[in-house]
N, C-alpha and C. Protein backbone atom coordinates (compact mmCIF):
# COMPACT_ATOMS: atom_id res chain seq x y z
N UNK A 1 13.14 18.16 -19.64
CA UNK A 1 14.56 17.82 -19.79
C UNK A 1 15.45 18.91 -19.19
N UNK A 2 16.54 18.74 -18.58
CA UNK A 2 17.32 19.52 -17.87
C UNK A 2 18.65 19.41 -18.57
N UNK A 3 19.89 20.31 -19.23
CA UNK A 3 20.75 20.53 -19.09
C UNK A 3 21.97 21.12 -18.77
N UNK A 4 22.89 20.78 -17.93
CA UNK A 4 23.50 21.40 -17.63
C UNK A 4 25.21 21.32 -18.15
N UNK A 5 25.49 22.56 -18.58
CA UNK A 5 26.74 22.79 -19.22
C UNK A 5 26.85 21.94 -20.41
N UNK A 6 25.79 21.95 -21.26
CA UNK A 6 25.51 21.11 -22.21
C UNK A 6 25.28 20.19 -22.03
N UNK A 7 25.19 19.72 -21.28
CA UNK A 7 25.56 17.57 -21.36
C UNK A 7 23.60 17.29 -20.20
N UNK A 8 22.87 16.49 -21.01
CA UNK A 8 21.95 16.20 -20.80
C UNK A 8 22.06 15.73 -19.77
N UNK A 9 20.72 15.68 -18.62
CA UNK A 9 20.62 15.23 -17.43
C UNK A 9 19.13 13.91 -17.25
N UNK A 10 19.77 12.28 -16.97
CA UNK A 10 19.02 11.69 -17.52
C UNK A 10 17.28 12.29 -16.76
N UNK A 11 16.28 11.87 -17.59
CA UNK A 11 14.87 11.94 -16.98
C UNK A 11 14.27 10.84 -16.31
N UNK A 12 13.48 10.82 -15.95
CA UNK A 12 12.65 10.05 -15.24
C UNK A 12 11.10 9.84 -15.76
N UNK A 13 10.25 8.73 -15.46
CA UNK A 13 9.05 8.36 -16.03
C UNK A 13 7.96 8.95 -14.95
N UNK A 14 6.72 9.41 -15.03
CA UNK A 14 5.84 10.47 -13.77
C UNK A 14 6.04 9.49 -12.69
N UNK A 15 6.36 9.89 -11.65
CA UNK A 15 5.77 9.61 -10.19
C UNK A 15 5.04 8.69 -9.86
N UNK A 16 4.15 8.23 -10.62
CA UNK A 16 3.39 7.31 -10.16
C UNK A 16 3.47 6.32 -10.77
N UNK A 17 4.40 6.20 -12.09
CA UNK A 17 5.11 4.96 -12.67
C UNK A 17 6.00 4.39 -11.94
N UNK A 18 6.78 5.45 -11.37
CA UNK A 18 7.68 4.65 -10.07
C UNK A 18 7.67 4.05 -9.23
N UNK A 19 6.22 5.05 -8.44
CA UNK A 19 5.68 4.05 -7.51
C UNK A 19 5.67 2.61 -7.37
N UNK A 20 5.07 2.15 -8.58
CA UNK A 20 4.64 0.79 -9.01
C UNK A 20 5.78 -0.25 -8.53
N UNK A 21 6.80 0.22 -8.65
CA UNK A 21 8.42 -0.68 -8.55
C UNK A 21 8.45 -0.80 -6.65
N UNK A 22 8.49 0.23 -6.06
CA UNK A 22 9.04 0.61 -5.07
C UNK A 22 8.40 1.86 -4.09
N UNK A 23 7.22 1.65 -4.60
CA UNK A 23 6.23 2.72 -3.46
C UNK A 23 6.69 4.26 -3.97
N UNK A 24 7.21 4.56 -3.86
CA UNK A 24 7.78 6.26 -4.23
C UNK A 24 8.25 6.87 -5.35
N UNK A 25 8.15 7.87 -5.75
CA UNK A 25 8.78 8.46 -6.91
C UNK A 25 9.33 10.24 -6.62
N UNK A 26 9.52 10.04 -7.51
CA UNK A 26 10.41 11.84 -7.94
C UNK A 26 11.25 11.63 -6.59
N UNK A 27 11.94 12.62 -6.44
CA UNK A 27 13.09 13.02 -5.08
C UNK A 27 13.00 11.88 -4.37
N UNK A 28 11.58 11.56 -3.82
CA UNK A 28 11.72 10.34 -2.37
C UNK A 28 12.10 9.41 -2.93
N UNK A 29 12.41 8.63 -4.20
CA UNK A 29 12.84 7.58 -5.10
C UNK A 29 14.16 7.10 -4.97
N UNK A 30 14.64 8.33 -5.52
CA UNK A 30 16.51 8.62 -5.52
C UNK A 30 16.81 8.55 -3.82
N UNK A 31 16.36 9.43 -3.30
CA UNK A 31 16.73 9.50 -2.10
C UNK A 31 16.46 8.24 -0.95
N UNK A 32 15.97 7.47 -1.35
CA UNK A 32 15.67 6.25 -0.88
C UNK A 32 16.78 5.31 -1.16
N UNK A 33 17.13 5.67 -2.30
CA UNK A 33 17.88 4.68 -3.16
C UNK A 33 19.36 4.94 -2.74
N UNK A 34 19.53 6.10 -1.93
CA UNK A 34 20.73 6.80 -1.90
C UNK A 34 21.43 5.73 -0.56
N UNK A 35 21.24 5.11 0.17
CA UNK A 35 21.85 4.18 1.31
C UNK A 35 22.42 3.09 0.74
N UNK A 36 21.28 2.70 -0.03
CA UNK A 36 22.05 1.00 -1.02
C UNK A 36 22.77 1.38 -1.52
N UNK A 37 23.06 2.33 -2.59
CA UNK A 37 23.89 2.57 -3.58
C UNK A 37 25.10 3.01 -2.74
N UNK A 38 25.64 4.21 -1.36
CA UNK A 38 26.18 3.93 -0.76
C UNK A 38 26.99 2.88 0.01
N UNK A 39 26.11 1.80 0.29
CA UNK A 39 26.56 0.42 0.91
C UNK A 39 27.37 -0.17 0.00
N UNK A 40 26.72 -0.52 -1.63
CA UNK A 40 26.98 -0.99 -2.51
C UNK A 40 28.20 -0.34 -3.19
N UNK A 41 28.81 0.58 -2.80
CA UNK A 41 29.69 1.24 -3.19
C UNK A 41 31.08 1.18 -2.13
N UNK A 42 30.61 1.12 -1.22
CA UNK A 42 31.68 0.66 0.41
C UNK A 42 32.23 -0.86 -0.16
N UNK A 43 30.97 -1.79 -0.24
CA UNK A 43 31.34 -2.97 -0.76
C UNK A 43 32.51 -3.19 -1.38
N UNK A 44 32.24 -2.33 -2.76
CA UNK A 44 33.06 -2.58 -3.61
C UNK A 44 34.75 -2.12 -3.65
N UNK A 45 34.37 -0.93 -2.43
CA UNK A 45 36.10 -0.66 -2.08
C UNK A 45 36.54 -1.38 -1.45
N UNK A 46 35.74 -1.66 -0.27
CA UNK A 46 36.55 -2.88 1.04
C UNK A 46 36.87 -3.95 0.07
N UNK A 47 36.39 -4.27 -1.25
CA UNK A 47 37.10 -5.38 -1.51
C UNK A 47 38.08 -5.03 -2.84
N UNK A 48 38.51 -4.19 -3.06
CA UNK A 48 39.17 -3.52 -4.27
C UNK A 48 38.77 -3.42 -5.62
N UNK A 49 37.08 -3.50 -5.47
CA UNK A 49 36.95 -3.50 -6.95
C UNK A 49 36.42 -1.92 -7.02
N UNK A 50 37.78 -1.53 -7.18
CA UNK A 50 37.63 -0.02 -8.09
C UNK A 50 38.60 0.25 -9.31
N UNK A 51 38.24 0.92 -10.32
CA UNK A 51 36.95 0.91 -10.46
C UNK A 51 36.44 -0.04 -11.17
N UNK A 52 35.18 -0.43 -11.45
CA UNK A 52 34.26 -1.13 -11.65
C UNK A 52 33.89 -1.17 -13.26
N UNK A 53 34.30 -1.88 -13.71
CA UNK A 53 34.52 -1.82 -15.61
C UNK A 53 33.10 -2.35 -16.01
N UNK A 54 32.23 -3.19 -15.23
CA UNK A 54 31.25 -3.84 -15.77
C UNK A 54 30.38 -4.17 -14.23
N UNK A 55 29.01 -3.45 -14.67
CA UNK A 55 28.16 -3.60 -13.75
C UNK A 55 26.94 -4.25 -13.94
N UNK A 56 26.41 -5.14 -13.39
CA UNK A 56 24.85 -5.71 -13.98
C UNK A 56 23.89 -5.26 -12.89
N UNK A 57 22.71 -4.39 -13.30
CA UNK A 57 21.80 -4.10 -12.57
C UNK A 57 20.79 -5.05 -12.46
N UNK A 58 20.68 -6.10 -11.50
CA UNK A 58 19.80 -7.49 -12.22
C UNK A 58 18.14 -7.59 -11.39
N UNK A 59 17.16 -7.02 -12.17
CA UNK A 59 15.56 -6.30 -12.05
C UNK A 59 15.89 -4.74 -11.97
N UNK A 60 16.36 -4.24 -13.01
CA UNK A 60 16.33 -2.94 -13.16
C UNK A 60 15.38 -1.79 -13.22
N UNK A 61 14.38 -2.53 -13.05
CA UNK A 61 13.08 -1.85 -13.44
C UNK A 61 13.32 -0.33 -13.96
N UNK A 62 12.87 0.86 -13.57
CA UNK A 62 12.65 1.71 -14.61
C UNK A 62 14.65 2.42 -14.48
N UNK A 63 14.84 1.57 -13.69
CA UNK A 63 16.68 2.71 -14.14
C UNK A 63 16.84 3.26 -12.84
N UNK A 64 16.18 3.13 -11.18
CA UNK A 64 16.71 4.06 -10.40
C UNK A 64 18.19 4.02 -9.82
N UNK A 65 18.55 3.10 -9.50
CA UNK A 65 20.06 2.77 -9.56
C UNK A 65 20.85 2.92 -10.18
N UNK A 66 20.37 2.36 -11.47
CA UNK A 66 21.88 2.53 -12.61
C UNK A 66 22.25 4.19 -12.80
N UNK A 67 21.15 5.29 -12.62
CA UNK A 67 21.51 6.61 -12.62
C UNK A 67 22.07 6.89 -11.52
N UNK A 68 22.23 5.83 -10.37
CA UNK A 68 23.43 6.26 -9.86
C UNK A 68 24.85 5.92 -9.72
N UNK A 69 24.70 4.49 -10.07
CA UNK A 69 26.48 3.77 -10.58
C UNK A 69 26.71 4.38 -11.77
N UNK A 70 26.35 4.82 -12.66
CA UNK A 70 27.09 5.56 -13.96
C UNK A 70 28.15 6.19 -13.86
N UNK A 71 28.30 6.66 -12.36
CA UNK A 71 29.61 7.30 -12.64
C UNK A 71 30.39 6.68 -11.97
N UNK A 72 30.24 5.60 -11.67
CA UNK A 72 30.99 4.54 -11.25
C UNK A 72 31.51 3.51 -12.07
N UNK A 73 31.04 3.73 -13.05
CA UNK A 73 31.08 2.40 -13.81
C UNK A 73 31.59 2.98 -15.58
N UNK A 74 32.85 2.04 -16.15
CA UNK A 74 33.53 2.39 -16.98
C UNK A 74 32.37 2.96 -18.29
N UNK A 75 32.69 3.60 -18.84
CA UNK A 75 31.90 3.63 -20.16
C UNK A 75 31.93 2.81 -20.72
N UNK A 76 30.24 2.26 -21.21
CA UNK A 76 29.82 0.67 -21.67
C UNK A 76 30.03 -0.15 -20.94
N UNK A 77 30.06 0.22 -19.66
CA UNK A 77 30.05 -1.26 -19.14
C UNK A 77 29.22 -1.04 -17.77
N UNK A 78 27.77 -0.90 -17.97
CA UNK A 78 26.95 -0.94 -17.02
C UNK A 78 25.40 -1.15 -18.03
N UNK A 79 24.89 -2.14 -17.40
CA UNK A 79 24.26 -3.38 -17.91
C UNK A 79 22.95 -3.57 -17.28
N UNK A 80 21.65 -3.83 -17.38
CA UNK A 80 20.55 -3.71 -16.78
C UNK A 80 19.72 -4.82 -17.21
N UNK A 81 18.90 -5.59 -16.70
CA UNK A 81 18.05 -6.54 -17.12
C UNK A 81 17.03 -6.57 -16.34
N UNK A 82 15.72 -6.82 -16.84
CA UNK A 82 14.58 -7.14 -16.73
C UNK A 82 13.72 -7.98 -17.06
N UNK A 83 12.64 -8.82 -16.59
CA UNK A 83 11.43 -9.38 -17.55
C UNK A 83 10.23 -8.67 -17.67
N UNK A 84 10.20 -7.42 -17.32
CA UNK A 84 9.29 -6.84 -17.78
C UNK A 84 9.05 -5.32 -18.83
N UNK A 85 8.88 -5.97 -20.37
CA UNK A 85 9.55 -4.62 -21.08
C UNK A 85 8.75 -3.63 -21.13
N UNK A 86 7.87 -3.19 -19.88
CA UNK A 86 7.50 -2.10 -19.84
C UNK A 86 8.14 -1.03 -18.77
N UNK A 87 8.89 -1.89 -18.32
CA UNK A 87 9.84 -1.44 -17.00
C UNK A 87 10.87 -0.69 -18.09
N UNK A 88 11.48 -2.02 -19.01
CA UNK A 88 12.68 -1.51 -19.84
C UNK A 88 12.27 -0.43 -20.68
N UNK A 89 11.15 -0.20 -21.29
CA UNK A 89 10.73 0.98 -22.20
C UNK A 89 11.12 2.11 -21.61
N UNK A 90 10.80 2.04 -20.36
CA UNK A 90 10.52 3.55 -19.42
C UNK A 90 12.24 3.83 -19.31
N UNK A 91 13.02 2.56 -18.62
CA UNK A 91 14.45 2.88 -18.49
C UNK A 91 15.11 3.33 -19.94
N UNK A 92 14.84 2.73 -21.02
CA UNK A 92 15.61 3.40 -22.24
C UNK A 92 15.35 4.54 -22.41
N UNK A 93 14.02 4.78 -22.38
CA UNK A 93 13.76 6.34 -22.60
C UNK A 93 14.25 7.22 -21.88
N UNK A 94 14.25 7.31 -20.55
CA UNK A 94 14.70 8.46 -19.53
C UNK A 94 16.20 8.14 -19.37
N UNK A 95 16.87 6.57 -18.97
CA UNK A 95 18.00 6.46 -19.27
C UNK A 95 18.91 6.00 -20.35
N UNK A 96 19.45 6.64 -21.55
CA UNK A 96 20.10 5.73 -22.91
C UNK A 96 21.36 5.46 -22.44
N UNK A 97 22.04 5.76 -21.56
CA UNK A 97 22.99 5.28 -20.88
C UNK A 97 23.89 4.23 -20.84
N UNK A 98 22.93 2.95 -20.90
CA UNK A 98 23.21 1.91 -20.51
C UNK A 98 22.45 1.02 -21.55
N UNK A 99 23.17 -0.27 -21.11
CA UNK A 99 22.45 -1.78 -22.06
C UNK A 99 21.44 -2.30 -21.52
N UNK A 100 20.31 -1.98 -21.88
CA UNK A 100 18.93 -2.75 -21.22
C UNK A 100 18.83 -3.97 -21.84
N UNK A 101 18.70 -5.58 -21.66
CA UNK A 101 18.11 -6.70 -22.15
C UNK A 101 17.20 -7.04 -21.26
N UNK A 102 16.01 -7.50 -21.92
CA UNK A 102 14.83 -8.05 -21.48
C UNK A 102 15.08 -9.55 -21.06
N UNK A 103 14.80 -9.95 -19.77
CA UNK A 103 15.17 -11.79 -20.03
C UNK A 103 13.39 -12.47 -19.70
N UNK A 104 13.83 -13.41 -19.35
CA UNK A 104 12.26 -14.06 -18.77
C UNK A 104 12.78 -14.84 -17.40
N UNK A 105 11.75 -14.95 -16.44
CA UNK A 105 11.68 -14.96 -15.17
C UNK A 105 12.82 -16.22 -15.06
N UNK A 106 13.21 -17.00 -15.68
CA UNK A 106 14.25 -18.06 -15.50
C UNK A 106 15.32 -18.00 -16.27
N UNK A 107 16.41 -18.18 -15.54
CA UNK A 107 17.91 -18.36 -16.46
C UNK A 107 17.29 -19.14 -18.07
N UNK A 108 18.66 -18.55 -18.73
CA UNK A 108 20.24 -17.88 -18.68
C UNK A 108 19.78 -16.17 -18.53
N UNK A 109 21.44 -16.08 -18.24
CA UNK A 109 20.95 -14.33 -18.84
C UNK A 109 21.94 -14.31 -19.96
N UNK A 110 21.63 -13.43 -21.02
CA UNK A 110 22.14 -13.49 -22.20
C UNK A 110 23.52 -12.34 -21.95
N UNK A 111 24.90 -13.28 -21.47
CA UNK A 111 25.71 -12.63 -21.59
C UNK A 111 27.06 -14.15 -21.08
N UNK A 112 28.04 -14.17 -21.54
CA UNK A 112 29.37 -14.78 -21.52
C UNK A 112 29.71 -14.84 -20.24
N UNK A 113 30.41 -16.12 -20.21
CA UNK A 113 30.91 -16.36 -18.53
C UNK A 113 32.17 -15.05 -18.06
N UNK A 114 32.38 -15.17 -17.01
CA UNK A 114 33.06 -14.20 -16.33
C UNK A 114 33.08 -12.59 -16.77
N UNK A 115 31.60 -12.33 -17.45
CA UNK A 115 31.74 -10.73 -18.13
C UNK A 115 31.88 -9.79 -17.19
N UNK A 116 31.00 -9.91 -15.76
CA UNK A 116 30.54 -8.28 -15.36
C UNK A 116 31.74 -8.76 -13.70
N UNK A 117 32.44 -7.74 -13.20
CA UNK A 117 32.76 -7.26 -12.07
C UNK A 117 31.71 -7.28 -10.98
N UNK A 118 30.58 -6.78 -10.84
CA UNK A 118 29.62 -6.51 -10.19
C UNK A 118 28.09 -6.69 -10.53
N UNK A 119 27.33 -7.33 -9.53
CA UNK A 119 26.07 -7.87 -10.33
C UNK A 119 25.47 -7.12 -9.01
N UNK A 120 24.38 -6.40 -9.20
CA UNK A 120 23.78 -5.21 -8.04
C UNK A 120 21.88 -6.34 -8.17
N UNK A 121 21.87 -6.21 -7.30
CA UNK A 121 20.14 -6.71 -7.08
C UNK A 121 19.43 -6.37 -5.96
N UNK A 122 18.39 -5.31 -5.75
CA UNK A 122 17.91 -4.81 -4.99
C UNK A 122 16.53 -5.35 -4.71
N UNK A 123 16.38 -6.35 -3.56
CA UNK A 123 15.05 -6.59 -3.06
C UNK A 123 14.35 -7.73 -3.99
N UNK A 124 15.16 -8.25 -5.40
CA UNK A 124 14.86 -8.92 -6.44
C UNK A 124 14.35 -10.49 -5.65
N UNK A 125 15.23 -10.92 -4.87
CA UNK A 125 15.42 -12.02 -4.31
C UNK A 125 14.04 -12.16 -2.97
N UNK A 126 13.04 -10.78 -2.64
CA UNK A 126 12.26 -11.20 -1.90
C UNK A 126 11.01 -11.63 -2.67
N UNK A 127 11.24 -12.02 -3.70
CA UNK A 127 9.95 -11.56 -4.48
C UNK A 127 9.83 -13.31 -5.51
N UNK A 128 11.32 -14.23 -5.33
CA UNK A 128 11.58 -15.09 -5.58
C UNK A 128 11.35 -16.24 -5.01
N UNK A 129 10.31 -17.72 -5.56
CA UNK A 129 10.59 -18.96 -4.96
C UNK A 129 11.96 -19.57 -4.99
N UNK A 130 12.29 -20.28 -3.63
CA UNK A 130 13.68 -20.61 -3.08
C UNK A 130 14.38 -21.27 -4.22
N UNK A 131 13.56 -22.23 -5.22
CA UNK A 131 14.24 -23.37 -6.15
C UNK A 131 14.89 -21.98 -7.44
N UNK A 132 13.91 -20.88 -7.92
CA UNK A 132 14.33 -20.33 -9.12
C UNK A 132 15.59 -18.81 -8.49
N UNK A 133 15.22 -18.80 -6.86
CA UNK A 133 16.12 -17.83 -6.23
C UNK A 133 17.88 -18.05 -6.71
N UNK A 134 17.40 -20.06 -5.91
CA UNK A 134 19.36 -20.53 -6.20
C UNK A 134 19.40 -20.90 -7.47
N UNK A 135 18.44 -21.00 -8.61
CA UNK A 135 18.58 -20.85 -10.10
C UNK A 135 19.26 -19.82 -10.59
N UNK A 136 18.67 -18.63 -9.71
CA UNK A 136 19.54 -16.92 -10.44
C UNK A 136 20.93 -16.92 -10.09
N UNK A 137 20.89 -17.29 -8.57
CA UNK A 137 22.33 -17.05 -7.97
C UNK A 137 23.32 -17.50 -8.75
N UNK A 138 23.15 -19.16 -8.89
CA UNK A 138 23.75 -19.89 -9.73
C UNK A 138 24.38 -19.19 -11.49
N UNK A 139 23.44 -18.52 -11.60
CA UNK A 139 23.43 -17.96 -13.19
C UNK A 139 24.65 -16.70 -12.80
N UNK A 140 23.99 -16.05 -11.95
CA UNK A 140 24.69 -14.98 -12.01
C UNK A 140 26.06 -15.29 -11.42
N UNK A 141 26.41 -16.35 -10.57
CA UNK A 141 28.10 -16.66 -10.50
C UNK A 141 28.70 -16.36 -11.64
N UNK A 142 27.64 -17.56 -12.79
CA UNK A 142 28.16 -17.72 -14.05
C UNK A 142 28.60 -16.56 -15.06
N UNK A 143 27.89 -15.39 -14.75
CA UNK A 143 28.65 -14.23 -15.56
C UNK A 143 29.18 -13.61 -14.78
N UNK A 144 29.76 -13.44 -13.37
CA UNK A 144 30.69 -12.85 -12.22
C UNK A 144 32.11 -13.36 -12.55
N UNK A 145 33.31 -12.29 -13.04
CA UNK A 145 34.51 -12.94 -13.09
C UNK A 145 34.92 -13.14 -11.94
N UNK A 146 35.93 -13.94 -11.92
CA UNK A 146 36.50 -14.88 -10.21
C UNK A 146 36.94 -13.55 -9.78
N UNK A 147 36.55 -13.67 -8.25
CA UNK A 147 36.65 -12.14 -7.44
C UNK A 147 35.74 -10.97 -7.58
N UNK A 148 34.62 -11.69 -8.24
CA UNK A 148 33.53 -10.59 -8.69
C UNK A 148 32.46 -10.57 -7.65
N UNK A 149 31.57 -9.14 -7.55
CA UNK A 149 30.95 -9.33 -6.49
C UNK A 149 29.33 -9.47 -6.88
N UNK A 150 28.50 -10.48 -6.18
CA UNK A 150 27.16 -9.84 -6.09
C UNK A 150 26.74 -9.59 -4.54
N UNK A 151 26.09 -8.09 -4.77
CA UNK A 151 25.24 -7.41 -3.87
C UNK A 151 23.86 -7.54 -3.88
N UNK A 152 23.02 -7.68 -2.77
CA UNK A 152 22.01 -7.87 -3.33
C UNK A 152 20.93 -8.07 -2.04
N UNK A 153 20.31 -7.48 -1.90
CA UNK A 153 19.53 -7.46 -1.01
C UNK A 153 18.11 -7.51 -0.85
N UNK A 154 17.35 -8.24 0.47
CA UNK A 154 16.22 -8.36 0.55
C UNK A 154 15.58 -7.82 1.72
N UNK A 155 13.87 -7.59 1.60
CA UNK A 155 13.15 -6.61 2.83
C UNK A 155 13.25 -7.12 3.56
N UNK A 156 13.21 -6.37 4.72
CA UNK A 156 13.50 -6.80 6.03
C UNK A 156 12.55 -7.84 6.73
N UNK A 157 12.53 -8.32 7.96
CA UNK A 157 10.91 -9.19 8.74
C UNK A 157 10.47 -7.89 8.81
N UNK A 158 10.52 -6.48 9.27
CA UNK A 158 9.49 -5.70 9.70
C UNK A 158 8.42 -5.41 8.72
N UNK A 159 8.63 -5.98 7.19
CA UNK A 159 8.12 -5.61 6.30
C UNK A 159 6.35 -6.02 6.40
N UNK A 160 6.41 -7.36 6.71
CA UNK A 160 5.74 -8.17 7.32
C UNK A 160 4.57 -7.65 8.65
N UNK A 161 4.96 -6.91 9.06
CA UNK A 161 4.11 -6.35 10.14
C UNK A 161 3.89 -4.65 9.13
N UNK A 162 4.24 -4.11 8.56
CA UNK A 162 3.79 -2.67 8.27
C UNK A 162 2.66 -3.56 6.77
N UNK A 163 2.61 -4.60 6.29
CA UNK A 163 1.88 -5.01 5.48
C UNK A 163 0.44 -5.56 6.31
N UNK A 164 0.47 -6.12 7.56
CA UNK A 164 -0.20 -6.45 8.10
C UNK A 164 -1.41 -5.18 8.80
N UNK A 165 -0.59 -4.28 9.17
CA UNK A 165 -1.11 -2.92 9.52
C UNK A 165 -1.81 -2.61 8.32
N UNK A 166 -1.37 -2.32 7.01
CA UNK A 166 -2.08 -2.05 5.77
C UNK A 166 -3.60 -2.86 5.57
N UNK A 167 -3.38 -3.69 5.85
CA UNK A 167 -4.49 -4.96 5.29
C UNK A 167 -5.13 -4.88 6.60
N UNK A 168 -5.33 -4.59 7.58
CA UNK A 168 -5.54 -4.13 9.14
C UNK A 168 -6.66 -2.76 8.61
N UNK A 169 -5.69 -1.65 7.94
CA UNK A 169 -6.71 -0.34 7.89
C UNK A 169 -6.09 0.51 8.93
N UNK A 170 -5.04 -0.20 9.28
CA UNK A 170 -4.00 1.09 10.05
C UNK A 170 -3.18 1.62 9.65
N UNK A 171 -2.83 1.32 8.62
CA UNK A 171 -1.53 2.23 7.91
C UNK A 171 -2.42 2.44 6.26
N UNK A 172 -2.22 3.47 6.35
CA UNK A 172 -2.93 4.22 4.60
C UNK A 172 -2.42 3.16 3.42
N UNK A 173 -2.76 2.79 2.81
CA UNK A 173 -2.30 2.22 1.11
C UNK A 173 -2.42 3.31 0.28
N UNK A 174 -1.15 3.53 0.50
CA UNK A 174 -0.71 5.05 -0.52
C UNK A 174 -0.30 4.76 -2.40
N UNK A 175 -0.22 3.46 -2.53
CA UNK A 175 0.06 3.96 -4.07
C UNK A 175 -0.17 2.04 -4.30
N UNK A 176 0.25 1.66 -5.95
CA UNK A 176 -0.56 0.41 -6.24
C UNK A 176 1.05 -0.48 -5.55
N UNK A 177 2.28 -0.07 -5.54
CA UNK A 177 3.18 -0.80 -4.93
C UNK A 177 2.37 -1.56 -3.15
N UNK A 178 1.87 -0.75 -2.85
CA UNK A 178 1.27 -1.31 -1.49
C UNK A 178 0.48 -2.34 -1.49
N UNK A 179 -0.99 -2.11 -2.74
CA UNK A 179 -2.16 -2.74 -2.79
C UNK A 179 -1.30 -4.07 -3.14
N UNK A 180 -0.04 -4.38 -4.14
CA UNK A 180 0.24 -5.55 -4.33
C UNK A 180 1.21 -6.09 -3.42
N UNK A 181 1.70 -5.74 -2.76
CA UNK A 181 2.26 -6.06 -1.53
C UNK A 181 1.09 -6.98 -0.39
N UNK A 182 0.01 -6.15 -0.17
CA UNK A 182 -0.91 -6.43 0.74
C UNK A 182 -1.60 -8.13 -0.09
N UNK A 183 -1.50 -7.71 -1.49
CA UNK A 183 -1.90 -9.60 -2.20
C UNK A 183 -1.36 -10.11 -1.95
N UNK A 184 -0.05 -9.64 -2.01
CA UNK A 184 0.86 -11.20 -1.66
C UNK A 184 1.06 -11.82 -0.44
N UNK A 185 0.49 -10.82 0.61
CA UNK A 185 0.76 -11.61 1.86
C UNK A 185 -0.58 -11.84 2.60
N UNK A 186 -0.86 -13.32 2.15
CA UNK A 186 -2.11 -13.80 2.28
C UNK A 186 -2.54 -14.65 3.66
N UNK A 187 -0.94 -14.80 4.14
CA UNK A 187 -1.73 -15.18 5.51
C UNK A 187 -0.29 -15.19 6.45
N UNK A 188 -1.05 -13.78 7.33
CA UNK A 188 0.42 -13.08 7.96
C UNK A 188 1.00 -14.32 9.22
N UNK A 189 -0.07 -14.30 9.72
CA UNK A 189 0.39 -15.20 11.12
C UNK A 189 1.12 -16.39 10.24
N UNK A 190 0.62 -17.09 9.35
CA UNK A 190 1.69 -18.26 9.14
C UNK A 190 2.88 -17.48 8.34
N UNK A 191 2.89 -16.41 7.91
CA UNK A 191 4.17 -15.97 7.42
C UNK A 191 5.31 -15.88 8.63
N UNK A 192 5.28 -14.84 9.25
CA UNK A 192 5.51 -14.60 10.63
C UNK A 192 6.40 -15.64 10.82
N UNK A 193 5.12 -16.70 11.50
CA UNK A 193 5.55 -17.99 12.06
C UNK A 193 6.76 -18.88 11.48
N UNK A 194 6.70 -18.84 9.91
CA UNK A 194 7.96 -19.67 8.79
C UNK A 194 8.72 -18.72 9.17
N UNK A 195 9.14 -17.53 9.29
CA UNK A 195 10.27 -16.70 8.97
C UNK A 195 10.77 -16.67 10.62
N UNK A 196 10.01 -16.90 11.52
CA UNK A 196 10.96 -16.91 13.08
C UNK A 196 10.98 -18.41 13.01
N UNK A 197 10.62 -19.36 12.61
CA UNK A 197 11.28 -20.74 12.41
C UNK A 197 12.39 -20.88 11.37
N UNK A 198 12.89 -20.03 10.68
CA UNK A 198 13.96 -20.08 9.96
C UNK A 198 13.65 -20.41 8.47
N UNK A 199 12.26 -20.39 8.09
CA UNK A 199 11.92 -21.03 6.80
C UNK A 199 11.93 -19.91 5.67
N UNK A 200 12.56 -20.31 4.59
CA UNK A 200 12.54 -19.36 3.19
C UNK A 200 11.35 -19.34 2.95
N UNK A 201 11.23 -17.51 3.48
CA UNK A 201 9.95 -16.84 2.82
C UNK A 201 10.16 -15.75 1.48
N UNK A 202 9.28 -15.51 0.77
CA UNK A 202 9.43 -14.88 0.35
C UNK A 202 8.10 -14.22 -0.31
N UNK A 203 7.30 -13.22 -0.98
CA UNK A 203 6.29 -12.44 -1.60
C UNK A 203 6.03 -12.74 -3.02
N UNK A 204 5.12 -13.47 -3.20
CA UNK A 204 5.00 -13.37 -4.67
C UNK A 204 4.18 -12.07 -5.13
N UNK A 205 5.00 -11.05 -5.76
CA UNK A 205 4.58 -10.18 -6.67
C UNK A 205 4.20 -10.33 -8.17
């Protein structure tokens, strides 16, 4: 635990718990994380939502984001959800910060229409079939007040070829985020092929 000038500095779960979410942990984690949260922060000025009274982190997994909108975001009103409460265990513990609720892989999310300003989702949506994808979207309008934003982003096509290299034996499988990456993409050439024909792909993790 680290403090400075009294006031606690949140922690983090080992390195290789992180991994699991997003390939990396300790420093390379944050610092990875440091462009979206940037972007996601441009967003929100170009369109005047400053500041930001209510934020939903939506697949929060262990908290790497929300430790960085916190200081963006009003006191009590930055918000995190998950379906997996081993993700949420790790985020309460290192971050108390914030409101963690657990949901399950399909709407609702347990919160009132027009609550949050900002609904943040990182990469959540590549990992989604197309029917329960526009299920979330749909949901999450539903707690976005009018003029509210969601951000939210998904991996790129190159992802697709550095997974192919993996499962190839040309690129190392450095941690278990990879090994399940490399399951889900079970047959590259027809992936490929749907995603330069314009077809909703996406990874089941």
């Amino acid at each position: 635990p680290v403090v400075i000038d009294g006031i606690p500095i949140p922690g983090a779960p080992p390195k290789d718990a992180q991994a699991i979410f997003h390939g990396n942990g300790g420093r390379e984690a944050v610092m990875s994380a440091m462009p979206l949260y940037r972007y996601a922060m441009d967003v929100c000025r170009k369109h005047g939502m400053e500041p930001i009274n209510t934020l939903l982190d939506f697949g929060c997994g262990w908290g790497r984001f929300m430790r960085l909108f916190f200081r963006e975001v009003a006191e009590g009103g930055l918000f995190g959800v998950d379906p997996w409460n081993k993700a949420l265990q790790m985020a309460r513990t290192h971050f108390p910060h914030a409101a963690m609720l657990q949901t399950t892989f399909y709407p609702p999310l347990p919160f009132r229409d027009d609550f949050f300003d900002v609904a943040f989702a990182s990469s959540v949506f590549s990992h989604l079939p197309e029917h329960l994808a526009l299920s979330w979207i749909l949901e999450i309008n539903r707690v976005l007040r009018p003029g509210g934003l969601l951000i939210a982003t998904t991996h790129p096509a190159s992802l697709l070829g550095v997974i192919t290299s993996m499962q190839r034996g040309e690129t190392p499988i450095n941690n278990v985020w990879h090994s399940i990456l490399c399951q889900a993409l079970t047959d590259p050439a027809s992936a490929e092929a749907r995603h330069a024909a314009g077809e909703y792909l996406f990874l089941n993790t």
